[in-house]
N, C-alpha and C. Protein backbone atom coordinates (compact mmCIF):
# COMPACT_ATOMS: atom_id res chain seq x y z
N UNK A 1 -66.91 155.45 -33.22
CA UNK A 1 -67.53 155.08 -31.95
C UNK A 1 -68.86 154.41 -32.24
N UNK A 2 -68.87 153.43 -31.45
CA UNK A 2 -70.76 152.56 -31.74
C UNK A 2 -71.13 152.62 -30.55
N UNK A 3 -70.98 152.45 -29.58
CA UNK A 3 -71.42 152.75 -27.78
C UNK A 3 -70.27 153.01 -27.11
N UNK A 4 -70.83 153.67 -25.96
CA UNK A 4 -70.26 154.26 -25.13
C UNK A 4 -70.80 154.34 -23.85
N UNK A 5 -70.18 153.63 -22.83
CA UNK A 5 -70.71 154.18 -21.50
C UNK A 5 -69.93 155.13 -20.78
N UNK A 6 -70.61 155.93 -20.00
CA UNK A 6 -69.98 157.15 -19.62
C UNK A 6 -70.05 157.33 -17.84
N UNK A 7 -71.11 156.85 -17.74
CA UNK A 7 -71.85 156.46 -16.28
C UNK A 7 -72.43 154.96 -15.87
N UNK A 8 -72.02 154.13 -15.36
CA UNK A 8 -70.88 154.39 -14.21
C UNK A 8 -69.46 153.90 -14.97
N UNK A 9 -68.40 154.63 -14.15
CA UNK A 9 -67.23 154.29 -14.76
C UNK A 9 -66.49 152.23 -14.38
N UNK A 10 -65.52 152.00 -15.02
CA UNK A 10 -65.09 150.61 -14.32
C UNK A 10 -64.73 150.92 -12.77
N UNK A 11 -65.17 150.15 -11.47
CA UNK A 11 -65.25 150.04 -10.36
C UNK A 11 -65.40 150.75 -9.89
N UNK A 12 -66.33 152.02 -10.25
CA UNK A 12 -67.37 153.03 -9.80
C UNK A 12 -68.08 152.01 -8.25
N UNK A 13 -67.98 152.24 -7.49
CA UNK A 13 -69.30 152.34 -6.05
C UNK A 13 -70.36 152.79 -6.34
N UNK A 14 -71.17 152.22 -6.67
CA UNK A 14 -72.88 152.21 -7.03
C UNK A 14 -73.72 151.88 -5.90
N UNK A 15 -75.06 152.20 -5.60
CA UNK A 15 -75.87 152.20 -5.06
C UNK A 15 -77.11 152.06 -5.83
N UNK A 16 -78.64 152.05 -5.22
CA UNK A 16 -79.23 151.24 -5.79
C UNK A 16 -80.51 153.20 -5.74
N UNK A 17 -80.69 153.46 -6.67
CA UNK A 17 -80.84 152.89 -8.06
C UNK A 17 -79.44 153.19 -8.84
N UNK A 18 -79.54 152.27 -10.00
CA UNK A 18 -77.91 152.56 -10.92
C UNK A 18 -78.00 153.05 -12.15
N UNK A 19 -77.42 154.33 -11.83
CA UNK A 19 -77.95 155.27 -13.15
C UNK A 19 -76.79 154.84 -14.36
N UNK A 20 -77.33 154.55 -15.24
CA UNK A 20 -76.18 154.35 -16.55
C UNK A 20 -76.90 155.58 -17.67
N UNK A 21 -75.48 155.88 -18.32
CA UNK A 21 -75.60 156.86 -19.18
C UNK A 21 -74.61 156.83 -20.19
N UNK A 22 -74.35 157.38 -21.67
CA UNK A 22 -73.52 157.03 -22.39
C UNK A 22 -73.79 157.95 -23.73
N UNK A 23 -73.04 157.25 -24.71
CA UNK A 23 -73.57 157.50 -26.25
C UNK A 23 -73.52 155.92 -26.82
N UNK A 24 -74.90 156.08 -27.94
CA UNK A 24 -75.32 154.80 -28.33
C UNK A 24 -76.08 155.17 -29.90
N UNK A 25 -75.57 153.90 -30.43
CA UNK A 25 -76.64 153.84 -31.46
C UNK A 25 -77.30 152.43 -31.72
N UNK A 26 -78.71 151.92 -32.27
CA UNK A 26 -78.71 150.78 -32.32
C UNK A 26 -79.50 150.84 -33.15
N UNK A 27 -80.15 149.29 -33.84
CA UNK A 27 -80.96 148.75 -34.79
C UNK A 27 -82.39 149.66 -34.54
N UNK A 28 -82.60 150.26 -35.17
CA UNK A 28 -83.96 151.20 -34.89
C UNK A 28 -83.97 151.96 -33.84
N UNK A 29 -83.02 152.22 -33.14
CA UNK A 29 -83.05 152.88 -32.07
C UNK A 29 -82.60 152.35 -30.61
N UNK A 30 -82.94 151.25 -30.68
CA UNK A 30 -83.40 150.47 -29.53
C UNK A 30 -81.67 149.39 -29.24
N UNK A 31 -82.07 149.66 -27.94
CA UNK A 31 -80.39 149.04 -27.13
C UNK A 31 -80.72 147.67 -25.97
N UNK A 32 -80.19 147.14 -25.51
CA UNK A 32 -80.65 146.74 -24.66
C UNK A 32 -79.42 146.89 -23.40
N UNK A 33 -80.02 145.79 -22.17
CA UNK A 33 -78.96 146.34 -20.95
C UNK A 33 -78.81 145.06 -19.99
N UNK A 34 -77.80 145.27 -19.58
CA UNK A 34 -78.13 143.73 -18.85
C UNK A 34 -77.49 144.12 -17.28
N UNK A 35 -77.53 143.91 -16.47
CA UNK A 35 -77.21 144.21 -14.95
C UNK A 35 -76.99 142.45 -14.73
N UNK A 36 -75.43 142.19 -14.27
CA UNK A 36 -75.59 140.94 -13.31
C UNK A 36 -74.67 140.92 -12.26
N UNK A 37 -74.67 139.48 -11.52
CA UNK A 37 -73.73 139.31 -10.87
C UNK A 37 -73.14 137.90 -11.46
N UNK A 38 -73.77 137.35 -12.22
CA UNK A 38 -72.92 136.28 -12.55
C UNK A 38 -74.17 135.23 -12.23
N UNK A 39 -75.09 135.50 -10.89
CA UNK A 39 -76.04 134.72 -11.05
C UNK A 39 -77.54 134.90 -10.92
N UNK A 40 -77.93 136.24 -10.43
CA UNK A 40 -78.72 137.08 -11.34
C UNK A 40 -78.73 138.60 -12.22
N UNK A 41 -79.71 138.88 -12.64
CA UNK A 41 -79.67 139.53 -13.58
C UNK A 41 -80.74 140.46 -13.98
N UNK A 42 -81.08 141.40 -14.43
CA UNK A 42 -82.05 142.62 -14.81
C UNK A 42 -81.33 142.79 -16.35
N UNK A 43 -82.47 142.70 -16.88
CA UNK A 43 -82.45 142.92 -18.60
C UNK A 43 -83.71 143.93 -18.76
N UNK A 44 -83.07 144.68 -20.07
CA UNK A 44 -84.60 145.48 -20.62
C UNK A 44 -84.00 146.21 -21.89
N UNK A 45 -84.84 147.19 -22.41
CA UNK A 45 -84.49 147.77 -23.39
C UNK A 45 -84.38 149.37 -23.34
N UNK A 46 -83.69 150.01 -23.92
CA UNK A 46 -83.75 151.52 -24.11
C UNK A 46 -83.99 152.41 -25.33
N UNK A 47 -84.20 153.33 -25.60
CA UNK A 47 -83.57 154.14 -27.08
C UNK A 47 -82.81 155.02 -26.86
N UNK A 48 -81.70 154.71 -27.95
CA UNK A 48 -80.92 156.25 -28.32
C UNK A 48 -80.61 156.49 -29.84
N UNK A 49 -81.35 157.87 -30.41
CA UNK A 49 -80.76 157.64 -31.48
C UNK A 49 -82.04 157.73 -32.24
N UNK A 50 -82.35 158.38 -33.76
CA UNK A 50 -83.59 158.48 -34.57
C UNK A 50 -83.23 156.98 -34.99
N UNK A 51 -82.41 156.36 -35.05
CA UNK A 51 -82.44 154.81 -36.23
C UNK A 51 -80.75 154.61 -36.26
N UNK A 52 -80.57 153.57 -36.86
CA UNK A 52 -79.21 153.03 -37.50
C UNK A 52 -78.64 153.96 -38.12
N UNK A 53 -77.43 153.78 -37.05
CA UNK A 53 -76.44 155.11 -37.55
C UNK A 53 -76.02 156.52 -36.85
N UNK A 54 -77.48 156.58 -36.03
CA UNK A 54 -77.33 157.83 -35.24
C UNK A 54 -77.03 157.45 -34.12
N UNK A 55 -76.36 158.52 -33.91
CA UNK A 55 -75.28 158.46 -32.24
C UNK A 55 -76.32 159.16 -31.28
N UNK A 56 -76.62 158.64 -30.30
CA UNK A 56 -77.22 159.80 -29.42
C UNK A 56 -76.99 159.73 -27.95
N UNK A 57 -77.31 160.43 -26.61
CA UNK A 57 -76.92 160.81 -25.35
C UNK A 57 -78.31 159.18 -25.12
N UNK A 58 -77.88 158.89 -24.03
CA UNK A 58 -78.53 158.00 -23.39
C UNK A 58 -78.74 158.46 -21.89
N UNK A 59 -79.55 157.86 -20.97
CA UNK A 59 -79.77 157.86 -19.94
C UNK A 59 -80.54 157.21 -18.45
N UNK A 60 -80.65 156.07 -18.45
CA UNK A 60 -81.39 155.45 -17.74
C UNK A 60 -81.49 155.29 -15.61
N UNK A 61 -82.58 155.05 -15.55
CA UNK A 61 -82.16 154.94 -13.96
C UNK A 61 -82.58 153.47 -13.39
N UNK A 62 -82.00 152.49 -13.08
CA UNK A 62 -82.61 151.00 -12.81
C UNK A 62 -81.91 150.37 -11.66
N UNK A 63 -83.93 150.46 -11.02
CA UNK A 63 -84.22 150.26 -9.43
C UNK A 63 -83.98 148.36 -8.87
N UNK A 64 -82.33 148.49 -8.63
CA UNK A 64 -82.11 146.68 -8.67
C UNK A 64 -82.38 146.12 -7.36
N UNK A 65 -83.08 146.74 -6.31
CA UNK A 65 -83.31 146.54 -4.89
C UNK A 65 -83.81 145.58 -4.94
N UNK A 66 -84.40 144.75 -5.86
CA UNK A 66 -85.61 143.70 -5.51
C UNK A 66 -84.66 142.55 -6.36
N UNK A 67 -83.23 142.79 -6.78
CA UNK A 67 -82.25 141.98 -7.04
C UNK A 67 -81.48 140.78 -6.46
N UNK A 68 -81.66 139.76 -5.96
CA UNK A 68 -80.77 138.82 -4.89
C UNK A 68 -79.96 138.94 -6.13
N UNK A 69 -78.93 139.43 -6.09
CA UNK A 69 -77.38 139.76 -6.25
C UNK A 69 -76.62 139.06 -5.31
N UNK A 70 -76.23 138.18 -5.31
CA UNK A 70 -74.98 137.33 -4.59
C UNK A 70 -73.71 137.86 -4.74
N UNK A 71 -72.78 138.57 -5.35
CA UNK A 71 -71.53 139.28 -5.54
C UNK A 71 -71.77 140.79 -5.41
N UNK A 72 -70.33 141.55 -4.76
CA UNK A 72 -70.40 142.59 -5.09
C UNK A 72 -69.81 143.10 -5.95
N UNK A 73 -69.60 142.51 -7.15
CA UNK A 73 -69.14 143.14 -8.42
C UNK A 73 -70.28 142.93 -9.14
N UNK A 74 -70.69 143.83 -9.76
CA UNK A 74 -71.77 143.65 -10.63
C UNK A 74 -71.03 144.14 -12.33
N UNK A 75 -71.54 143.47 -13.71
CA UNK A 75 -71.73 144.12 -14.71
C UNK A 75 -72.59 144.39 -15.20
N UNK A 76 -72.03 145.82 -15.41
CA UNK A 76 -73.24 146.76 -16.44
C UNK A 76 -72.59 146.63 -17.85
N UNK A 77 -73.84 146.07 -18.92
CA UNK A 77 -73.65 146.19 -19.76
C UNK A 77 -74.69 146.25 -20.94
N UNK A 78 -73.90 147.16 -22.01
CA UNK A 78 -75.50 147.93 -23.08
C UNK A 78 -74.76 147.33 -24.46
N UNK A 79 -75.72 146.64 -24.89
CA UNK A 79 -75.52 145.86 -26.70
C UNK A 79 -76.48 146.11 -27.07
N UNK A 80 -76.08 145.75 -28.63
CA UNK A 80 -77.30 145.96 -29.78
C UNK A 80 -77.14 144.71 -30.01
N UNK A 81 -78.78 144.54 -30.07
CA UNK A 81 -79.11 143.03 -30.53
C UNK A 81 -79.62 143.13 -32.52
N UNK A 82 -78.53 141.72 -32.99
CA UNK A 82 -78.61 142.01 -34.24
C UNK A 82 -79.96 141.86 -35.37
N UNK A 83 -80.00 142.52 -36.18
CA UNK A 83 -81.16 142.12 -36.79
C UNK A 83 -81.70 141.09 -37.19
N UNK A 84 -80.47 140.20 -37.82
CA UNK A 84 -81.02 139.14 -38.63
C UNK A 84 -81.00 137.79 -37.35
N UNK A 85 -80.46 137.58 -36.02
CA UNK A 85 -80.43 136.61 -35.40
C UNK A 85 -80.41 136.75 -34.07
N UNK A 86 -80.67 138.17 -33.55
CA UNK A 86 -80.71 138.51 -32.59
C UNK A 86 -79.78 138.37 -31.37
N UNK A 87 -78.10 138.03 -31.95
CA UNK A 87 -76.87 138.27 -31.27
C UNK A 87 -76.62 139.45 -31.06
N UNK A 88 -75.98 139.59 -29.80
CA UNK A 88 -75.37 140.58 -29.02
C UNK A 88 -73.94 140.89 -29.93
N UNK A 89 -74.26 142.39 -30.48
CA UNK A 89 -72.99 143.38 -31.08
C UNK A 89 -72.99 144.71 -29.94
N UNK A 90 -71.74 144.96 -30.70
CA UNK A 90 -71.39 146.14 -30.27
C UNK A 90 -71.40 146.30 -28.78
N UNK A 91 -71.07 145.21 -27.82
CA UNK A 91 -71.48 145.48 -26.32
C UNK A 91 -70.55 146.33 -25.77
N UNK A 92 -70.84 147.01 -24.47
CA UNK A 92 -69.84 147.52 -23.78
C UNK A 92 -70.15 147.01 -22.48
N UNK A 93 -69.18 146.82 -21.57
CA UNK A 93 -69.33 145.88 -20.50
C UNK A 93 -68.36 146.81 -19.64
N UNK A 94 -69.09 146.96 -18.51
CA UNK A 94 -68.65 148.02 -16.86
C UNK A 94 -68.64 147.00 -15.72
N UNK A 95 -67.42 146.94 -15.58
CA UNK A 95 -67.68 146.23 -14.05
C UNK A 95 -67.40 147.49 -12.85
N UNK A 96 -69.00 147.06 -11.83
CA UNK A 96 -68.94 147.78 -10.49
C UNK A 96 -68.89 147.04 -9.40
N UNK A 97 -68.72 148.23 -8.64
CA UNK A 97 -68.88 147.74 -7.10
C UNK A 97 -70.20 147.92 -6.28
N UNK A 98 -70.81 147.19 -6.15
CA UNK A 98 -72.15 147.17 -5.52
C UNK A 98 -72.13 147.54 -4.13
N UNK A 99 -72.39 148.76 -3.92
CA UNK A 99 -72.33 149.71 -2.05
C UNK A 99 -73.33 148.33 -1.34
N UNK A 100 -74.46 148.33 -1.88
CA UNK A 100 -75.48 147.80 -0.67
C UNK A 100 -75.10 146.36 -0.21
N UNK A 101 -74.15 145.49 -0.76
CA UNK A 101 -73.73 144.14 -0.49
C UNK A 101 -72.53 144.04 0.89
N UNK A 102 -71.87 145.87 0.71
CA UNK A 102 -70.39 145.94 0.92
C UNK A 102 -71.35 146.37 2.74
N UNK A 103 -71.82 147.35 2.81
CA UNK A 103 -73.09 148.15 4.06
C UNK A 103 -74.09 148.05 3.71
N UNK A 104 -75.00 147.68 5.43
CA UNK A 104 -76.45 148.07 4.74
C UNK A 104 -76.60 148.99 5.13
N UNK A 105 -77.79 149.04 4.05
CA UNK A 105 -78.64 150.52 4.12
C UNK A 105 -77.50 151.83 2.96
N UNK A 106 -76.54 151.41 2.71
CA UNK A 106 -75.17 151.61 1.78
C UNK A 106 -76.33 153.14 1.06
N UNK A 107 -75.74 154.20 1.37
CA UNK A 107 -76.33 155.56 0.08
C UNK A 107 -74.88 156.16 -0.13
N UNK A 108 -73.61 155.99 -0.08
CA UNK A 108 -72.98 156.60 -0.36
C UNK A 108 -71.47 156.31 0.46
N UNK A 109 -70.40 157.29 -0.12
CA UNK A 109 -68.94 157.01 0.51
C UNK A 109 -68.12 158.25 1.29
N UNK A 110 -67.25 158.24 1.90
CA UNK A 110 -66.29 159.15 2.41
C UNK A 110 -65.14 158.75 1.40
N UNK A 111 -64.40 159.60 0.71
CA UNK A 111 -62.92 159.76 0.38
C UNK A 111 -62.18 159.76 1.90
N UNK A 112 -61.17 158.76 2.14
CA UNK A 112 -60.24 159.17 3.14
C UNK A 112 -58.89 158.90 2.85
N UNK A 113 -58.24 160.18 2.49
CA UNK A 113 -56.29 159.99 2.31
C UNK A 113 -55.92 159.45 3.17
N UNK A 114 -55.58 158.19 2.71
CA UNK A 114 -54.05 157.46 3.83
C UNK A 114 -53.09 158.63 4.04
N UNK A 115 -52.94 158.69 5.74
CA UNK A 115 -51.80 159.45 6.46
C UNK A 115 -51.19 158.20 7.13
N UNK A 116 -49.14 157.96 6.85
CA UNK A 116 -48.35 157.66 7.31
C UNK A 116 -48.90 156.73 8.87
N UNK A 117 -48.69 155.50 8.68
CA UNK A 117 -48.84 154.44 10.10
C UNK A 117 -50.35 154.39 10.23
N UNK A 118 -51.28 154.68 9.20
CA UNK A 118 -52.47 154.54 9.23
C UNK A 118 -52.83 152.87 9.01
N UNK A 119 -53.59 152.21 9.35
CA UNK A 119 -54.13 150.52 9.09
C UNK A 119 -55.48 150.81 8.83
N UNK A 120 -55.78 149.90 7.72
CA UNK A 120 -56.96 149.17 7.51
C UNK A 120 -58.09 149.19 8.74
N UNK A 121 -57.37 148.10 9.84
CA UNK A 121 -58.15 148.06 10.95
C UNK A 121 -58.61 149.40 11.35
N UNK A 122 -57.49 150.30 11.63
CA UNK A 122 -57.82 151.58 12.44
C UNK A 122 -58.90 152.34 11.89
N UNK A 123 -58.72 152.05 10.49
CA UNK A 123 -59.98 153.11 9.30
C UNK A 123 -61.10 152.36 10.03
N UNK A 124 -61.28 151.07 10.09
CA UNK A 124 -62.44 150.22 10.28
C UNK A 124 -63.05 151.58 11.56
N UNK A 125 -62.29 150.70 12.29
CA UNK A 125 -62.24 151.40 13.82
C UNK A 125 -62.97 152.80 14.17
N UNK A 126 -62.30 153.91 13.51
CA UNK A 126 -62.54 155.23 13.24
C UNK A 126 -64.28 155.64 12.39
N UNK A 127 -64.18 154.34 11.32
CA UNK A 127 -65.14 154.69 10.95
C UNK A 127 -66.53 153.96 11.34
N UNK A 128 -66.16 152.48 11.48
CA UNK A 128 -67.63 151.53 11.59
C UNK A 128 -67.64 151.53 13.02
N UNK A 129 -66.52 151.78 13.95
CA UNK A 129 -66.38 151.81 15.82
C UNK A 129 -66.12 150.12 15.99
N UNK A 130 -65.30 149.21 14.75
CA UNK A 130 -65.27 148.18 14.84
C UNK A 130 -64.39 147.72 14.08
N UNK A 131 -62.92 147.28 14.08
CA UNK A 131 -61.85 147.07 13.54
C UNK A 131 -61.65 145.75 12.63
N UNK A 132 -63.06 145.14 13.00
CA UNK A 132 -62.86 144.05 12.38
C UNK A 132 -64.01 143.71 10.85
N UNK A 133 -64.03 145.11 10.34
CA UNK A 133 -64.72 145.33 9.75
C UNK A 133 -64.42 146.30 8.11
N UNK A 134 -63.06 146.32 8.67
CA UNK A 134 -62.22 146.52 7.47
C UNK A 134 -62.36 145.75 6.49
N UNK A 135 -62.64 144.80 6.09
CA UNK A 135 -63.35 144.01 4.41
C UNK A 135 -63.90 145.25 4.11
N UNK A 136 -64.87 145.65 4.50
CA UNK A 136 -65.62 146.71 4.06
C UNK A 136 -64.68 147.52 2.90
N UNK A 137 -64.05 147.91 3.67
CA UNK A 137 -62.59 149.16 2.70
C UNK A 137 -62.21 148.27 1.92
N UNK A 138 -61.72 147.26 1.66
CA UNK A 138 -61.10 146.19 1.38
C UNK A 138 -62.14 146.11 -0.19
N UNK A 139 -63.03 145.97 0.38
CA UNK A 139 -64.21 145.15 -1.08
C UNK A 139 -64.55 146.26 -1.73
N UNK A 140 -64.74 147.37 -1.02
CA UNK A 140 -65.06 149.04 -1.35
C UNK A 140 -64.16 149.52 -2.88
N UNK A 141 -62.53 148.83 -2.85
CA UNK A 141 -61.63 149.57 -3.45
C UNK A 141 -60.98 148.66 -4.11
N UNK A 142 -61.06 147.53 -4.99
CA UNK A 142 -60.62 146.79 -5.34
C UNK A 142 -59.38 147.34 -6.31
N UNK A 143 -59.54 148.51 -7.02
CA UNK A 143 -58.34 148.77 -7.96
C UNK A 143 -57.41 149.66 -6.83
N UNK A 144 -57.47 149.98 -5.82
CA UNK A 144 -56.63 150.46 -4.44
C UNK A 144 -55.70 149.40 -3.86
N UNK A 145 -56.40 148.20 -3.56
CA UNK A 145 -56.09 147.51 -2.47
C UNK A 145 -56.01 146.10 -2.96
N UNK A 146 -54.75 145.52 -2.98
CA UNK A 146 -54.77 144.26 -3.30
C UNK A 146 -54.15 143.60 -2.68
N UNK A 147 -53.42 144.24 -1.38
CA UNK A 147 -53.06 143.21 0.00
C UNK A 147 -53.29 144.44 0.84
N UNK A 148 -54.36 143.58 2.10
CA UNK A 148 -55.23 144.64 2.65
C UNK A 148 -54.31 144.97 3.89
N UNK A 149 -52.70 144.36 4.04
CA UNK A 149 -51.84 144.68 4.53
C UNK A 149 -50.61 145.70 3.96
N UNK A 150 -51.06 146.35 2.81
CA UNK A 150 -49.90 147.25 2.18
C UNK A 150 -51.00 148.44 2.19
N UNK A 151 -51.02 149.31 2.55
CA UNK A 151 -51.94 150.52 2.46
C UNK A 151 -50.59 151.39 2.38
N UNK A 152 -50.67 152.99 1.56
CA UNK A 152 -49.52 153.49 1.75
C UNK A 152 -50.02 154.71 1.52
N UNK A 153 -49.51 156.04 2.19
CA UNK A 153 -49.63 157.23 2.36
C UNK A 153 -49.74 157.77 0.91
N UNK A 154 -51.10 158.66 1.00
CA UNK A 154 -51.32 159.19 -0.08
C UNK A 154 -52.76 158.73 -1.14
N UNK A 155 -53.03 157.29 -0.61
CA UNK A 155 -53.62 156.27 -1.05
C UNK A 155 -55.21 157.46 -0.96
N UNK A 156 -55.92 157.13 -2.32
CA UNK A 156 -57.04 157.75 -1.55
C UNK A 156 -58.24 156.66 -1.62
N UNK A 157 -58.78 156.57 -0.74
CA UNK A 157 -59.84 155.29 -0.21
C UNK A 157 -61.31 155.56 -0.34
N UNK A 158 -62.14 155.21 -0.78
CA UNK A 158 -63.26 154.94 -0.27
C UNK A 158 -63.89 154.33 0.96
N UNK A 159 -64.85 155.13 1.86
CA UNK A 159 -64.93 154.70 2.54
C UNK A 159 -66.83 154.21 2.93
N UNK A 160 -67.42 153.34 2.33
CA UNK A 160 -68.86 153.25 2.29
C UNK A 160 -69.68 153.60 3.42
N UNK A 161 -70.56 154.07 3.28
CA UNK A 161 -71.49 154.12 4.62
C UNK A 161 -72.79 153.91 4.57
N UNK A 162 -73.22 153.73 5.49
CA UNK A 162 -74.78 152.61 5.61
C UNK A 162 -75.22 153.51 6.48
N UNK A 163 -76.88 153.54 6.37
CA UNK A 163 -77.45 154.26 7.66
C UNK A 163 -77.42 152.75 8.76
């Protein structure tokens, strides 16, 4: 093992701040991190680890509110930059789902089991008091939902919420 992310998982629902966590080792210690959407971005550095070689617990918390993020998929991702030329090794790369793009004001989700003759719309409905607002669920669950007309009993959903 050379890195590891552990937190957030692939298409984890994130909110802002975005805690990443893992096991890591890097060139003296030191890792770096990159947050994007493809067209901006948050970079910085971390430590895990006495030096080259050692594995250690990681943990960071990074406040992307002040981010114009245009997508709601974001990647998280932690590399070691190399010694002699300063290329990106060892990366590990997380793609999420960004809550605050999907609702505003976005702190969090409802789990809701699809029950039999249930719709998209109706979740909207039930939950936002507005049926036409189902994208929401839709963008919420991308490894769920890939025709926002096949929903099927049993399904379990995310459901985002905004103050």
């Amino acid at each position: 093992m050379t890195n590891r992310v552990d937190q957030p998982r692939p298409l984890d629902l994130v909110g802002n701040p975005i805690h990443v966590g893992g096991v890591a080792t890097g060139f003296e210690a030191t890792l770096e991190y990159r947050i994007s959407d493809g067209h901006q971005q948050v970079t910085g550095t971390f430590a895990a680890g006495g030096g080259t070689g050692e594995h250690a617990q990681f943990h960071f918390t990074l406040d992307v509110g002040h981010t114009a993020f245009q997508a709601d998929r974001l990647l998280v991702q932690v590399f070691e930059a190399r010694a002699r030329d300063g290329g990106e090794i060892n990366a590990v790369t997380v793609p999420v789902v960004y809550g605050p793009h999907i609702v505003p004001g976005y702190y969090g989700y409802r789990e809701h089991t699809v029950a039999k003759g249930e719709t998209l719309s109706a979740l909207a409905k039930s939950y936002y008091g507005n049926a036409a607002l189902y994208p929401r669920i839709v963008r919420a669950n991308p490894a769920q939902i890939t025709d926002p007309d096949k929903i099927v009993p049993g399904q379990v959903l995310r459901i985002p919420i905004g103050s």
